[in-house]
PDB file of N, CA and C in Angstrom:
ATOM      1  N   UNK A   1      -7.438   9.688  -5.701  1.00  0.00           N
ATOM      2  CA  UNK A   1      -7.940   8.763  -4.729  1.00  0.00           C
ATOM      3  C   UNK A   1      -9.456   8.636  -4.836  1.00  0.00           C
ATOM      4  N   UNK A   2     -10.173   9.318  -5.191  1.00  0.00           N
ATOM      5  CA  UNK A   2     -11.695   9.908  -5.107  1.00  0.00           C
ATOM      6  C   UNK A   2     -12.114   8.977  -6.331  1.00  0.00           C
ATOM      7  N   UNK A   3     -11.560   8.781  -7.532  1.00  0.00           N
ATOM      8  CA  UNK A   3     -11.775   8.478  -8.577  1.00  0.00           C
ATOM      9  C   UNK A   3     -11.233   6.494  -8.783  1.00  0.00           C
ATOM     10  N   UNK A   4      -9.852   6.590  -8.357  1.00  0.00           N
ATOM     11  CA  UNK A   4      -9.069   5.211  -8.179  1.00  0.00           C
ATOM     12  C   UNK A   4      -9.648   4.336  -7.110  1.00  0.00           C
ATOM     13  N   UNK A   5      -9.838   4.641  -6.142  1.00  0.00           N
ATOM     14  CA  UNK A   5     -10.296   3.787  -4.848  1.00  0.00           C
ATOM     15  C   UNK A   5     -11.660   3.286  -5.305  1.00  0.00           C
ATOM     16  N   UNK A   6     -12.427   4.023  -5.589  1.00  0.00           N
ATOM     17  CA  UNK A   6     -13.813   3.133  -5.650  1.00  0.00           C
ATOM     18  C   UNK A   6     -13.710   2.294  -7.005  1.00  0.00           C
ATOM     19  N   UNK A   7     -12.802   3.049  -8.330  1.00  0.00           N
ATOM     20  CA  UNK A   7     -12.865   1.884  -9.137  1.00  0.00           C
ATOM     21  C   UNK A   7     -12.085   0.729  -9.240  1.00  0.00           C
ATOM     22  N   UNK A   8     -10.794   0.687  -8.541  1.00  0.00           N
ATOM     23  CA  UNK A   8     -10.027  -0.711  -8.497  1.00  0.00           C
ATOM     24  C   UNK A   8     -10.319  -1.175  -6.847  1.00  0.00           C
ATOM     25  N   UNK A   9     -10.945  -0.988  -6.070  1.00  0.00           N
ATOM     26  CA  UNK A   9     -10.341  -1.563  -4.755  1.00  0.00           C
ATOM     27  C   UNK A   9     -12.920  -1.624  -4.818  1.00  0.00           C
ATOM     28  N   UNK A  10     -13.262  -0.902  -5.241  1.00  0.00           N
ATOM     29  CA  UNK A  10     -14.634  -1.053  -4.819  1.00  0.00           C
ATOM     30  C   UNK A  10     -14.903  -0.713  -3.442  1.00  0.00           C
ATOM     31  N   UNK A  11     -14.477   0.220  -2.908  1.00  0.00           N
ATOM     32  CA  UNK A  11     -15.578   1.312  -1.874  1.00  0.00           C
ATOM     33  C   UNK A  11     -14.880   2.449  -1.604  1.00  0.00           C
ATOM     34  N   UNK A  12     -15.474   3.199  -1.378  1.00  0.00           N
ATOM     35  CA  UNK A  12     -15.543   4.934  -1.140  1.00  0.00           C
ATOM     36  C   UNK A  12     -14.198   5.420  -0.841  1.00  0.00           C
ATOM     37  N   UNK A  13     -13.469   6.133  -1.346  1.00  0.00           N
ATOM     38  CA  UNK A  13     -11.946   6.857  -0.523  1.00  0.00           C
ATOM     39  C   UNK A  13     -12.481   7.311   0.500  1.00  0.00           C
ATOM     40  N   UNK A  14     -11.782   6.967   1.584  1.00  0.00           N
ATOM     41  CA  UNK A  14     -11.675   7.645   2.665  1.00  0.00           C
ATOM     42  C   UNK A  14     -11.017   8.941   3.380  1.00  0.00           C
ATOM     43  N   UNK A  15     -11.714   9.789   3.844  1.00  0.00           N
ATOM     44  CA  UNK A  15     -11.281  10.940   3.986  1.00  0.00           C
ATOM     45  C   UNK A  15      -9.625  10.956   4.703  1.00  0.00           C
ATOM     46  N   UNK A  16      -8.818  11.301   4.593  1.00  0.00           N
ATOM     47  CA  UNK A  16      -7.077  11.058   4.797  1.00  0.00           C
ATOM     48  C   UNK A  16      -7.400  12.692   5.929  1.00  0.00           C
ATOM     49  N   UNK A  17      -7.164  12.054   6.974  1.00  0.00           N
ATOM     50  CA  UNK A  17      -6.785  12.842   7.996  1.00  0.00           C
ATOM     51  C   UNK A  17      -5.432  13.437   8.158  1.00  0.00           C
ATOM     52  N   UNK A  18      -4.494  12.565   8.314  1.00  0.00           N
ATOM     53  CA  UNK A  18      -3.102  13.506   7.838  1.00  0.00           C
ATOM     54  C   UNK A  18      -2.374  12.994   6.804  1.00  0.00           C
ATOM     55  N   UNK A  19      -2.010  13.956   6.266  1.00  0.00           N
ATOM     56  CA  UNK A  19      -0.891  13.839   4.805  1.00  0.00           C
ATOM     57  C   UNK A  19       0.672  14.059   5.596  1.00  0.00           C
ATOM     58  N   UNK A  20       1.383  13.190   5.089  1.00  0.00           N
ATOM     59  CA  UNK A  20       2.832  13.185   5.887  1.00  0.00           C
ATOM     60  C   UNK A  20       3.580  13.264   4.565  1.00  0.00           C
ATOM     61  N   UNK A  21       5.040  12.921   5.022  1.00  0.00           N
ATOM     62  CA  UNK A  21       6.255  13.149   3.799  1.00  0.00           C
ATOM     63  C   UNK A  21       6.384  11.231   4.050  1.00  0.00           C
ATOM     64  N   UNK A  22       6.360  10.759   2.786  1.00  0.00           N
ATOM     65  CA  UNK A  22       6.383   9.518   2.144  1.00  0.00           C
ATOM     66  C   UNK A  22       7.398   9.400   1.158  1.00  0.00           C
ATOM     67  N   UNK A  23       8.325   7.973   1.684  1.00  0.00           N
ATOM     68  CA  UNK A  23       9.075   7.873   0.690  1.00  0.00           C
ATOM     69  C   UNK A  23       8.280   7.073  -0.391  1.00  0.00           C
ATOM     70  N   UNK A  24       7.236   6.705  -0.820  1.00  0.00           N
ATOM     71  CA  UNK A  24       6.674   6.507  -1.980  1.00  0.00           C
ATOM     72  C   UNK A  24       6.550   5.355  -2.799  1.00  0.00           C
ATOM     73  N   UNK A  25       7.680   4.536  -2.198  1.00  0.00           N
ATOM     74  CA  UNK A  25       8.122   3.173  -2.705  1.00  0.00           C
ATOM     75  C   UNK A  25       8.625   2.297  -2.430  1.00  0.00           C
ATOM     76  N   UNK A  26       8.426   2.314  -0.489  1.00  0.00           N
ATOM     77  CA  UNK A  26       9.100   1.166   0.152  1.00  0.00           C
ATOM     78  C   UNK A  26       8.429  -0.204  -0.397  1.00  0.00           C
ATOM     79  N   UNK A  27      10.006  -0.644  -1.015  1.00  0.00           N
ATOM     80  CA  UNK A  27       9.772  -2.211  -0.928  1.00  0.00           C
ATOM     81  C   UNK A  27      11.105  -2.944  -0.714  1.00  0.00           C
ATOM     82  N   UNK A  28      11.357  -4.015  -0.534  1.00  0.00           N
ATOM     83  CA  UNK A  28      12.025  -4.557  -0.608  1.00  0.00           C
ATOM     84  C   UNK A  28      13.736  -4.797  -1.054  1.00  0.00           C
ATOM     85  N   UNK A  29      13.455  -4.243  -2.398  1.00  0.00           N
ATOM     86  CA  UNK A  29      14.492  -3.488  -3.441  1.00  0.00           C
ATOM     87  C   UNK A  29      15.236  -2.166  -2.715  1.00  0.00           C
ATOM     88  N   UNK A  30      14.461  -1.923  -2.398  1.00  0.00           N
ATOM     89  CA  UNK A  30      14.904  -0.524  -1.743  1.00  0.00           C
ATOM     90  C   UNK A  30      15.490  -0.259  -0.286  1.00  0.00           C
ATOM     91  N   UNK A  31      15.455  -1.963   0.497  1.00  0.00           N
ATOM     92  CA  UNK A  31      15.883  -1.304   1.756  1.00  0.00           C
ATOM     93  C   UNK A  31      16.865  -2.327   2.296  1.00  0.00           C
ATOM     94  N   UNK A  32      17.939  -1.744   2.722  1.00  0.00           N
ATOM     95  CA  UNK A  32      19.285  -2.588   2.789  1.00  0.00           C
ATOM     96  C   UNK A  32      19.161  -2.801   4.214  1.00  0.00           C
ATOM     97  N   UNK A  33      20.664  -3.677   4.813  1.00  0.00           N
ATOM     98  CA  UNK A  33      21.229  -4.237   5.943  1.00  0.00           C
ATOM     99  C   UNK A  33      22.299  -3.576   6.073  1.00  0.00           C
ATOM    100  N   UNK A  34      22.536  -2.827   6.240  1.00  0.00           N
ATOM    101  CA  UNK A  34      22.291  -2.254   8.268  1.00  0.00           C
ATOM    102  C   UNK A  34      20.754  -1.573   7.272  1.00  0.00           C
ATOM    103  N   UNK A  35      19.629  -1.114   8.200  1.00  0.00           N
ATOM    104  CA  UNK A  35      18.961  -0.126   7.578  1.00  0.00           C
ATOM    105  C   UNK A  35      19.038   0.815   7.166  1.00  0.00           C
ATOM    106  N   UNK A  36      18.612   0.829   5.531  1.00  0.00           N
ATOM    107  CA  UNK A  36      18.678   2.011   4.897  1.00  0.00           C
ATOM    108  C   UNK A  36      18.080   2.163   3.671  1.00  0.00           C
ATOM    109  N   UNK A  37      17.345   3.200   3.516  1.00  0.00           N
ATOM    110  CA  UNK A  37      15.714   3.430   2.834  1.00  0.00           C
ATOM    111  C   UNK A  37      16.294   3.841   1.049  1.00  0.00           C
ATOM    112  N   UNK A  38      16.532   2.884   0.028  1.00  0.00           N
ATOM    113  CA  UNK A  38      16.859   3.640  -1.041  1.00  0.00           C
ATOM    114  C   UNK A  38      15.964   4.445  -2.037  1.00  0.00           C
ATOM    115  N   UNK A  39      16.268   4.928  -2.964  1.00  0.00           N
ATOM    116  CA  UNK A  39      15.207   4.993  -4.377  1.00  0.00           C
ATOM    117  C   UNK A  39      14.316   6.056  -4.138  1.00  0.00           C
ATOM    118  N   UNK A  40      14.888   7.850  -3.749  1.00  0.00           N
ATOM    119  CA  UNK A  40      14.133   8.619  -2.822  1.00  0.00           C
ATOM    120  C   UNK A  40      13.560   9.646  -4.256  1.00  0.00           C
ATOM    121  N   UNK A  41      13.418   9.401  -5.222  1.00  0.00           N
ATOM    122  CA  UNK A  41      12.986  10.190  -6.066  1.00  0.00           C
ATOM    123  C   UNK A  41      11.937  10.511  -6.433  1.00  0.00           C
ATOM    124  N   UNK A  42      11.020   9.489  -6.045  1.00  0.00           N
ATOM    125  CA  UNK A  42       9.593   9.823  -5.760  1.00  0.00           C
ATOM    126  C   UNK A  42       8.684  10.549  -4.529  1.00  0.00           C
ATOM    127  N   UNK A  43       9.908  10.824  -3.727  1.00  0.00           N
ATOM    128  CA  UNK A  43       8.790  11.141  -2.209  1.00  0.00           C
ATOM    129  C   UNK A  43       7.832  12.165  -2.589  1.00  0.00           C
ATOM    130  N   UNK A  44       7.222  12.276  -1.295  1.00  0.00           N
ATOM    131  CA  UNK A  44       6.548  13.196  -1.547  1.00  0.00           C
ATOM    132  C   UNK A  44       5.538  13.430  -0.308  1.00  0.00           C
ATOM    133  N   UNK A  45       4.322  13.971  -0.142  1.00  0.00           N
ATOM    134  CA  UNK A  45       3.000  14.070   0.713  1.00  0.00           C
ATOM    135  C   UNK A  45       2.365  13.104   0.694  1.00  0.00           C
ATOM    136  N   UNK A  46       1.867  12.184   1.311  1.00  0.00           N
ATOM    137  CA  UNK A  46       0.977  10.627   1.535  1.00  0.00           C
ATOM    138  C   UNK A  46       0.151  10.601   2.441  1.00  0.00           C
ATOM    139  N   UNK A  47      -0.823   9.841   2.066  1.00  0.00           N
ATOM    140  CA  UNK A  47      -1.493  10.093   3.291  1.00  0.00           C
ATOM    141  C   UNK A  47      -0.809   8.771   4.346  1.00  0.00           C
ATOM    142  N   UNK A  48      -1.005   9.305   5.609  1.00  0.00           N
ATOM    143  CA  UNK A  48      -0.274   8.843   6.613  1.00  0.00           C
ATOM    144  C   UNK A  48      -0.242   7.149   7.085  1.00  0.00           C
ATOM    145  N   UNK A  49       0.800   6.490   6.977  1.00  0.00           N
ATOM    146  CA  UNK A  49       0.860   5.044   6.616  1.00  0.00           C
ATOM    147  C   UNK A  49       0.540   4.450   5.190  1.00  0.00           C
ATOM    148  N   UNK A  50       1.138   5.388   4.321  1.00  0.00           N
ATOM    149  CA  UNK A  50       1.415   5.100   2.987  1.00  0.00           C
ATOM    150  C   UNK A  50       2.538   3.761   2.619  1.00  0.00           C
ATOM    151  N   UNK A  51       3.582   4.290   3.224  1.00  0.00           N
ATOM    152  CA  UNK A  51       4.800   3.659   3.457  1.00  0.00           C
ATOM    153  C   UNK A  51       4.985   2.031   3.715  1.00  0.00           C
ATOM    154  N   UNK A  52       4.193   2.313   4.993  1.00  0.00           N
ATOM    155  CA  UNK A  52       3.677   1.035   5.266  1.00  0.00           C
ATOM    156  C   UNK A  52       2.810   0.041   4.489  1.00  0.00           C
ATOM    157  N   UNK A  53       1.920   0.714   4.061  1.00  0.00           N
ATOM    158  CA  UNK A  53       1.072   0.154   3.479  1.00  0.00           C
ATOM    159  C   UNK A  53       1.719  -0.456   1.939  1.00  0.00           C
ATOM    160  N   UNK A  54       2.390   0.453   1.371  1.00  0.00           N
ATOM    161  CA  UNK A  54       3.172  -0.194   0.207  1.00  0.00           C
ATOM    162  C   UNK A  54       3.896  -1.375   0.605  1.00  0.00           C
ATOM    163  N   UNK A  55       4.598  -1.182   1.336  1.00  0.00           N
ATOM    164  CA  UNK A  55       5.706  -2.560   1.683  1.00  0.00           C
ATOM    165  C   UNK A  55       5.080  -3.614   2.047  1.00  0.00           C
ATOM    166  N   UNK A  56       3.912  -3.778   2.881  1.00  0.00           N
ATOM    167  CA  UNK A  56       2.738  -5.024   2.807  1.00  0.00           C
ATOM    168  C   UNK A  56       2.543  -5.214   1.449  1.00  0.00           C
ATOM    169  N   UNK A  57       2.395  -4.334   0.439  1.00  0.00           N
ATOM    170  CA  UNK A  57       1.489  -4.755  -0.773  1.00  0.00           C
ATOM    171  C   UNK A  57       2.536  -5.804  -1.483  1.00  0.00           C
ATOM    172  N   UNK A  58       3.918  -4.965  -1.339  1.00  0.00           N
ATOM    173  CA  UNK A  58       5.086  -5.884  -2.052  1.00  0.00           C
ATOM    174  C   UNK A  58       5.093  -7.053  -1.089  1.00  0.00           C
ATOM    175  N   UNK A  59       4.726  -6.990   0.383  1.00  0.00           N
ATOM    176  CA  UNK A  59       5.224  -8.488   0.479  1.00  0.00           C
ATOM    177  C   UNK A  59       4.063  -9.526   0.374  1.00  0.00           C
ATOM    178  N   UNK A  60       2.929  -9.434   0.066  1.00  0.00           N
ATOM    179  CA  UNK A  60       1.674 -10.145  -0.422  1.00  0.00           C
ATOM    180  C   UNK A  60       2.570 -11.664  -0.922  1.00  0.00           C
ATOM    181  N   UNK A  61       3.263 -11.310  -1.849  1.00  0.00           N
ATOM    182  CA  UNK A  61       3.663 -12.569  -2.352  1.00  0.00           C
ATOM    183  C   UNK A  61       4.308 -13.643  -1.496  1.00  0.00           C
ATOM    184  N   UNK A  62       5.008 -13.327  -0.568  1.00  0.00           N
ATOM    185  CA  UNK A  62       5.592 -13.868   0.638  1.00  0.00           C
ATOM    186  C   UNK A  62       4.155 -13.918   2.248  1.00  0.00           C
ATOM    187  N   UNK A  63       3.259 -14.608   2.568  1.00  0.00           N
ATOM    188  CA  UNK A  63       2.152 -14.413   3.421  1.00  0.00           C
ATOM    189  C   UNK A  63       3.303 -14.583   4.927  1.00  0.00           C
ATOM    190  N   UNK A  64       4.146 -14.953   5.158  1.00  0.00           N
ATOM    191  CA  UNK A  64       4.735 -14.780   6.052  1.00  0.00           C
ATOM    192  C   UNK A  64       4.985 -13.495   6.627  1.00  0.00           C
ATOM    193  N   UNK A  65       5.889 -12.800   5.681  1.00  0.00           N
ATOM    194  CA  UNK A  65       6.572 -12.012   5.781  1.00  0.00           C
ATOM    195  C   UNK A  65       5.060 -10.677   5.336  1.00  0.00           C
ATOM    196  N   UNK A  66       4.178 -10.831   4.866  1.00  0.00           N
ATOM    197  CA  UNK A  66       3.172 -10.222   5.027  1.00  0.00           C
ATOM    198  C   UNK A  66       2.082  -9.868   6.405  1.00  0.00           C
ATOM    199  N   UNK A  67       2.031 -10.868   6.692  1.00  0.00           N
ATOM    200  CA  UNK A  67       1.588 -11.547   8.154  1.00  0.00           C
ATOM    201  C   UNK A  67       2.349 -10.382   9.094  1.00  0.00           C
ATOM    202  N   UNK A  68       3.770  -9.878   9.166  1.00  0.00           N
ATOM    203  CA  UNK A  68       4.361  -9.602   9.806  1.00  0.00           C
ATOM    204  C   UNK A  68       4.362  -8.141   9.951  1.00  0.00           C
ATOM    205  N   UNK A  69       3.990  -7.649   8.985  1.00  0.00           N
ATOM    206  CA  UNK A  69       4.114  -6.293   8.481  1.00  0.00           C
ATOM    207  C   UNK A  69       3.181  -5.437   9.169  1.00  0.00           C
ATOM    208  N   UNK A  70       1.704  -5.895   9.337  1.00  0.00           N
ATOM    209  CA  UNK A  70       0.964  -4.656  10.351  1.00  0.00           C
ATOM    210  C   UNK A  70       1.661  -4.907  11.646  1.00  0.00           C
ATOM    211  N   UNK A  71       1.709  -6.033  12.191  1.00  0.00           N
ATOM    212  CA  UNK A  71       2.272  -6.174  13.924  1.00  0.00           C
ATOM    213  C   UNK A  71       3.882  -5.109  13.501  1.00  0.00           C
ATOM    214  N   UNK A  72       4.816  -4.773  12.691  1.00  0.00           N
ATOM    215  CA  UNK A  72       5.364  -3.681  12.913  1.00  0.00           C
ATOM    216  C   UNK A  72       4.911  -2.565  12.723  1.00  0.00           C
ATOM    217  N   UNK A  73       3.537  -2.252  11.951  1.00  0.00           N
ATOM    218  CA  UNK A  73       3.212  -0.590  11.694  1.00  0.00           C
ATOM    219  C   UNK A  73       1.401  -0.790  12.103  1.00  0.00           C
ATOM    220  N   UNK A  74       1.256  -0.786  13.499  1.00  0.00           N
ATOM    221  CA  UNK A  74       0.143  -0.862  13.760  1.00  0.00           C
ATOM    222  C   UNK A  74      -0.979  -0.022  13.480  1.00  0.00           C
ATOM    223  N   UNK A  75      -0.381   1.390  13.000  1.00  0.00           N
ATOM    224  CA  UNK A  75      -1.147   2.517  12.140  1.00  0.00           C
ATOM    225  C   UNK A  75      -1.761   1.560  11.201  1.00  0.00           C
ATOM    226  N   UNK A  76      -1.767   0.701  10.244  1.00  0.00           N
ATOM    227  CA  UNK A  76      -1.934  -0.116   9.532  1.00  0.00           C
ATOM    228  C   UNK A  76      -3.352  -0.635  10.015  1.00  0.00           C
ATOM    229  N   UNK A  77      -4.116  -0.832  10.984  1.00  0.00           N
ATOM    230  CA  UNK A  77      -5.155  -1.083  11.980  1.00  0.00           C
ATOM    231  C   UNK A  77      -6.153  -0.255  11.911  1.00  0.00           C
ATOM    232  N   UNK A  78      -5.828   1.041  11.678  1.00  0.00           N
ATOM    233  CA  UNK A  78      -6.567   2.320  12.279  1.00  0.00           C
ATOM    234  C   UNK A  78      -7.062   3.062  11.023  1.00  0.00           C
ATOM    235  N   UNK A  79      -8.092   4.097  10.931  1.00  0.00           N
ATOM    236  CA  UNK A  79      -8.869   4.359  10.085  1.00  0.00           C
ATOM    237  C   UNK A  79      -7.876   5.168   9.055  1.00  0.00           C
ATOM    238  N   UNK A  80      -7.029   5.452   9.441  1.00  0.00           N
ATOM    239  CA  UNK A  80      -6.073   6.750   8.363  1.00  0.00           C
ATOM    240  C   UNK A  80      -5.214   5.298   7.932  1.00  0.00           C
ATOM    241  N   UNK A  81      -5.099   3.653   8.436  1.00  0.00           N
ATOM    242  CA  UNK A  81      -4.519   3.019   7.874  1.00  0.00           C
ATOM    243  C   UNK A  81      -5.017   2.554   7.038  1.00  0.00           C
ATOM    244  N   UNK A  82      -6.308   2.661   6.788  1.00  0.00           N
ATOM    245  CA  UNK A  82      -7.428   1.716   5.966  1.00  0.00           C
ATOM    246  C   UNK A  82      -7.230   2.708   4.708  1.00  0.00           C
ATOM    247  N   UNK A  83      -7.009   4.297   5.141  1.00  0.00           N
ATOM    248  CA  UNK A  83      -7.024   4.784   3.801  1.00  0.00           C
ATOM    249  C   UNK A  83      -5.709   4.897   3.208  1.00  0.00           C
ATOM    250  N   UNK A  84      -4.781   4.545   3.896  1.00  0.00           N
ATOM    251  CA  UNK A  84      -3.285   4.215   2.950  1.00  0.00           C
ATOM    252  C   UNK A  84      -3.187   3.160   2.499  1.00  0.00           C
ATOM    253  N   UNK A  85      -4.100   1.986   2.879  1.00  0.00           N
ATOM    254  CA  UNK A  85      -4.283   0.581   2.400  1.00  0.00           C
ATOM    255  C   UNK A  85      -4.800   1.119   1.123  1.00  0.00           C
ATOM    256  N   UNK A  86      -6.254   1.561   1.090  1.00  0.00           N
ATOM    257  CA  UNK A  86      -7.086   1.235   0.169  1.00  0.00           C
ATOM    258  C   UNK A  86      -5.940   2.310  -1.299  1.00  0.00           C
ATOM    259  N   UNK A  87      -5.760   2.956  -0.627  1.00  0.00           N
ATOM    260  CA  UNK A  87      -4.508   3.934  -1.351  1.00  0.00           C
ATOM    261  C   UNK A  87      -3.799   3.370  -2.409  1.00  0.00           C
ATOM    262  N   UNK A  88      -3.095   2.661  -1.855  1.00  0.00           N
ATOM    263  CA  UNK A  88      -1.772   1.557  -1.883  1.00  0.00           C
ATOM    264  C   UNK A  88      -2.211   0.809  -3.080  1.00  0.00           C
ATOM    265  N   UNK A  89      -3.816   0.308  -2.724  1.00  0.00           N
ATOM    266  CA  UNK A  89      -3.569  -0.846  -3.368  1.00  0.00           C
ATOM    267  C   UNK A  89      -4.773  -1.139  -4.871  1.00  0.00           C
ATOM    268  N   UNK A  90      -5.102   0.475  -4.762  1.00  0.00           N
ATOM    269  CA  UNK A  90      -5.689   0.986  -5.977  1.00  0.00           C
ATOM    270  C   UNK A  90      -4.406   1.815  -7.034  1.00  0.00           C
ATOM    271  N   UNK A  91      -3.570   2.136  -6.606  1.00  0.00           N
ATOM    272  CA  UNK A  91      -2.547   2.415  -6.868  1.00  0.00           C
ATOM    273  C   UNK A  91      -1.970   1.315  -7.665  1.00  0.00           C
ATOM    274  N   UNK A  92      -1.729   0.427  -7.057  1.00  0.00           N
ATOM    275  CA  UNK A  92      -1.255  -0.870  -7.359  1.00  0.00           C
ATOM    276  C   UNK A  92      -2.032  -1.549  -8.604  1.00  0.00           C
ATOM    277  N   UNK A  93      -2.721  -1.489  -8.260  1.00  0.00           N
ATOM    278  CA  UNK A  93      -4.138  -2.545  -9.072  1.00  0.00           C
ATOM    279  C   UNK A  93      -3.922  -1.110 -10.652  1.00  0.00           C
ATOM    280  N   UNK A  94      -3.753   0.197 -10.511  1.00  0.00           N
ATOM    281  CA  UNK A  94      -4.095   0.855 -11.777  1.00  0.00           C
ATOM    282  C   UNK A  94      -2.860   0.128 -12.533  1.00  0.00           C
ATOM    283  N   UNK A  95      -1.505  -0.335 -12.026  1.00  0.00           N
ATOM    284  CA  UNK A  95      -0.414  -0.293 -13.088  1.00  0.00           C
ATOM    285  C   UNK A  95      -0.433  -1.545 -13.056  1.00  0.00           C
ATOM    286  N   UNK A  96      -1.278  -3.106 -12.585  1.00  0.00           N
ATOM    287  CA  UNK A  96      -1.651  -3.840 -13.239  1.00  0.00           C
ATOM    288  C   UNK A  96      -2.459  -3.789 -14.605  1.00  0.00           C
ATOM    289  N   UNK A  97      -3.324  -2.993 -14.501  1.00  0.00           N
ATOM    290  CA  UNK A  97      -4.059  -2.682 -16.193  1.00  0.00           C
ATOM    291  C   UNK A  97      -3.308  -1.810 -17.019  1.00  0.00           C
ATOM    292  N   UNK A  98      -2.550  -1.707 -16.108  1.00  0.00           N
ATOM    293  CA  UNK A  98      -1.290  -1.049 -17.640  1.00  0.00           C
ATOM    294  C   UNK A  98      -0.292  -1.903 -18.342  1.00  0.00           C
ATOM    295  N   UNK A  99      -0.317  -3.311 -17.363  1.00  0.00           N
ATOM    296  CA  UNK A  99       0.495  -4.108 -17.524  1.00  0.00           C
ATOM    297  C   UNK A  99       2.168  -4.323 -17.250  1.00  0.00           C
ATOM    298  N   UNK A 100       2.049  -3.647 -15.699  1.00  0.00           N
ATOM    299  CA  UNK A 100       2.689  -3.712 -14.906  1.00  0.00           C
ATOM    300  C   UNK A 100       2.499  -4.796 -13.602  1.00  0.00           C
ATOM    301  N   UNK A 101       3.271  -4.731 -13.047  1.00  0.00           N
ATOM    302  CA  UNK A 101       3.229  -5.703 -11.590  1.00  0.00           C
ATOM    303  C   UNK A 101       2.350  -6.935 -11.609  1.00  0.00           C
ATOM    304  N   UNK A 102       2.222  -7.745 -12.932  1.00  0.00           N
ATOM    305  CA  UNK A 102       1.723  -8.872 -12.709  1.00  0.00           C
ATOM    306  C   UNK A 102       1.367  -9.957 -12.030  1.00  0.00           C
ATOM    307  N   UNK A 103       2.293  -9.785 -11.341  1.00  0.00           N
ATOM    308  CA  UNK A 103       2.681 -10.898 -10.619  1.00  0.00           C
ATOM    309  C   UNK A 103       1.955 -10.821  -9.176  1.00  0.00           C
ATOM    310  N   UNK A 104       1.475  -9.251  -9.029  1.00  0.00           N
ATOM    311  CA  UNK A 104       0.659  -9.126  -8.271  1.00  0.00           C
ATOM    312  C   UNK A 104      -0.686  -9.018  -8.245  1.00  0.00           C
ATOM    313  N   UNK A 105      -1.191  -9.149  -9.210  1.00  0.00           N
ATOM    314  CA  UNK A 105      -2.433  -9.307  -9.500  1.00  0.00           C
ATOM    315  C   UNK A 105      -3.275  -9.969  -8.879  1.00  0.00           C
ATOM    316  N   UNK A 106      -2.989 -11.454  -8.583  1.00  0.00           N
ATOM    317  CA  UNK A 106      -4.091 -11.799  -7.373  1.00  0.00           C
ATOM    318  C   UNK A 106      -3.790 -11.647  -6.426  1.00  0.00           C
ATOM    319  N   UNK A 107      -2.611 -11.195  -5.719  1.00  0.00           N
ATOM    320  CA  UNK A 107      -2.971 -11.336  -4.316  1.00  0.00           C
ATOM    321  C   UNK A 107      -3.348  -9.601  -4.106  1.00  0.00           C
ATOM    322  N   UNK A 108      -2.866  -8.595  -5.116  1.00  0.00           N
ATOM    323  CA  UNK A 108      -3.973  -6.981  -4.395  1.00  0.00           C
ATOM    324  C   UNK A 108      -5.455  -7.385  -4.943  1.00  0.00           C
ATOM    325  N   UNK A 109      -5.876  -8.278  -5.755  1.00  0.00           N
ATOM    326  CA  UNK A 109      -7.248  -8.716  -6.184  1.00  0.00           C
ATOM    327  C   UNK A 109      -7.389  -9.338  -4.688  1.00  0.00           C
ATOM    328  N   UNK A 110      -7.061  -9.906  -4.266  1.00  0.00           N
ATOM    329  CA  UNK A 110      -7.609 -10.466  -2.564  1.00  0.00           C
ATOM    330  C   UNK A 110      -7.509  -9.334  -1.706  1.00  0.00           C
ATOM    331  N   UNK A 111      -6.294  -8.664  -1.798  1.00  0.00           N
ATOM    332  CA  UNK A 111      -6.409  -7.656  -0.461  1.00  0.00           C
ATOM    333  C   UNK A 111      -7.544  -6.864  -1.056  1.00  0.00           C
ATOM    334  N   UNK A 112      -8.325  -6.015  -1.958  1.00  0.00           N
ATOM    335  CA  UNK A 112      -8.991  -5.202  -2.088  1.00  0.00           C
ATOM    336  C   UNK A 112     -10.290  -6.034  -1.892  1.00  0.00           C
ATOM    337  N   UNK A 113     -10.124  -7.675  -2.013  1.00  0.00           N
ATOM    338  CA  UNK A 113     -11.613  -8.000  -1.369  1.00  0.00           C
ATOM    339  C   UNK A 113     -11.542  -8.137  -0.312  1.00  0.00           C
ATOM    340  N   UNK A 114     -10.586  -7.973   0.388  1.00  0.00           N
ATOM    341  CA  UNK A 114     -10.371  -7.923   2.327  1.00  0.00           C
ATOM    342  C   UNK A 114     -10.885  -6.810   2.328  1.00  0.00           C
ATOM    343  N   UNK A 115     -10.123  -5.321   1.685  1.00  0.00           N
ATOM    344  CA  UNK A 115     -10.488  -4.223   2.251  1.00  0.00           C
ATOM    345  C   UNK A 115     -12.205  -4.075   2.092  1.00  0.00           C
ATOM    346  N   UNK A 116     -12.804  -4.539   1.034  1.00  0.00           N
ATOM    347  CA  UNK A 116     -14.177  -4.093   0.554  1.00  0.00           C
ATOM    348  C   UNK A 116     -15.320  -4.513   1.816  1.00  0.00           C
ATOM    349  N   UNK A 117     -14.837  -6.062   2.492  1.00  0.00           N
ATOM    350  CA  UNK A 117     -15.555  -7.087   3.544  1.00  0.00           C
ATOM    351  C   UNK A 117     -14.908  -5.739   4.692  1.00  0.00           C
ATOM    352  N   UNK A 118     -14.019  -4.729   5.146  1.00  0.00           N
ATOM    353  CA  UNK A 118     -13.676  -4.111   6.171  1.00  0.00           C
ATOM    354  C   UNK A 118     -15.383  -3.020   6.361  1.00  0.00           C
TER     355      UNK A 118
END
């Protein structure tokens, strides 16, 4: 985080007040009707509103359904949310230059210039 955050997202990691148990990869793919959280092979320790913060990043492409996503995880607002954001989406942004997640490329290139203007 110390190293990733300031170089894909451009400002300082923020100190992570609590580390929780994270399933690691909520998105979309992963979560069924009735509710239910798949794809648990990655969990692990996160810092707190990780979770959240991933599943905004996947729904970037959809601004609706993005729009919608802090009004359910209002942690998302708050300073330990800013650092699962900035988390999230330096995270994100490294496996674009690997040449992964293309498709997301501009819109975590916008959220990390939201987060930088925070």
């Amino acid at each position: 985080m110390e190293r990733a955050i300031p170089e894909f997202v451009g400002i300082p990691a923020s100190a992570v007040s609590c580390w929780t148990t994270a399933h690691a990869d909520v998105h979309w793919a992963n979560l069924t009707e009735p509710l239910r959280l798949l794809d648990w092979e990655g969990w692990g320790q996160a810092p707190e509103g990780f979770d959240a913060a991933t599943l905004y990043a996947y729904s970037l492409l959809q601004p609706d359904t993005a729009a919608r996503v802090p009004a359910a995880f209002p942690l998302l607002g708050s300073p330990a949310g800013l650092a699962a954001k900035a988390t999230v989406c330096a995270q994100l942004l490294q496996t674009v230059a690997r040449g992964d997640n293309l498709v997301l490329e501009g819109p975590l290139r916008n959220w990390a210039e939201e987060l930088r203007r925070r």
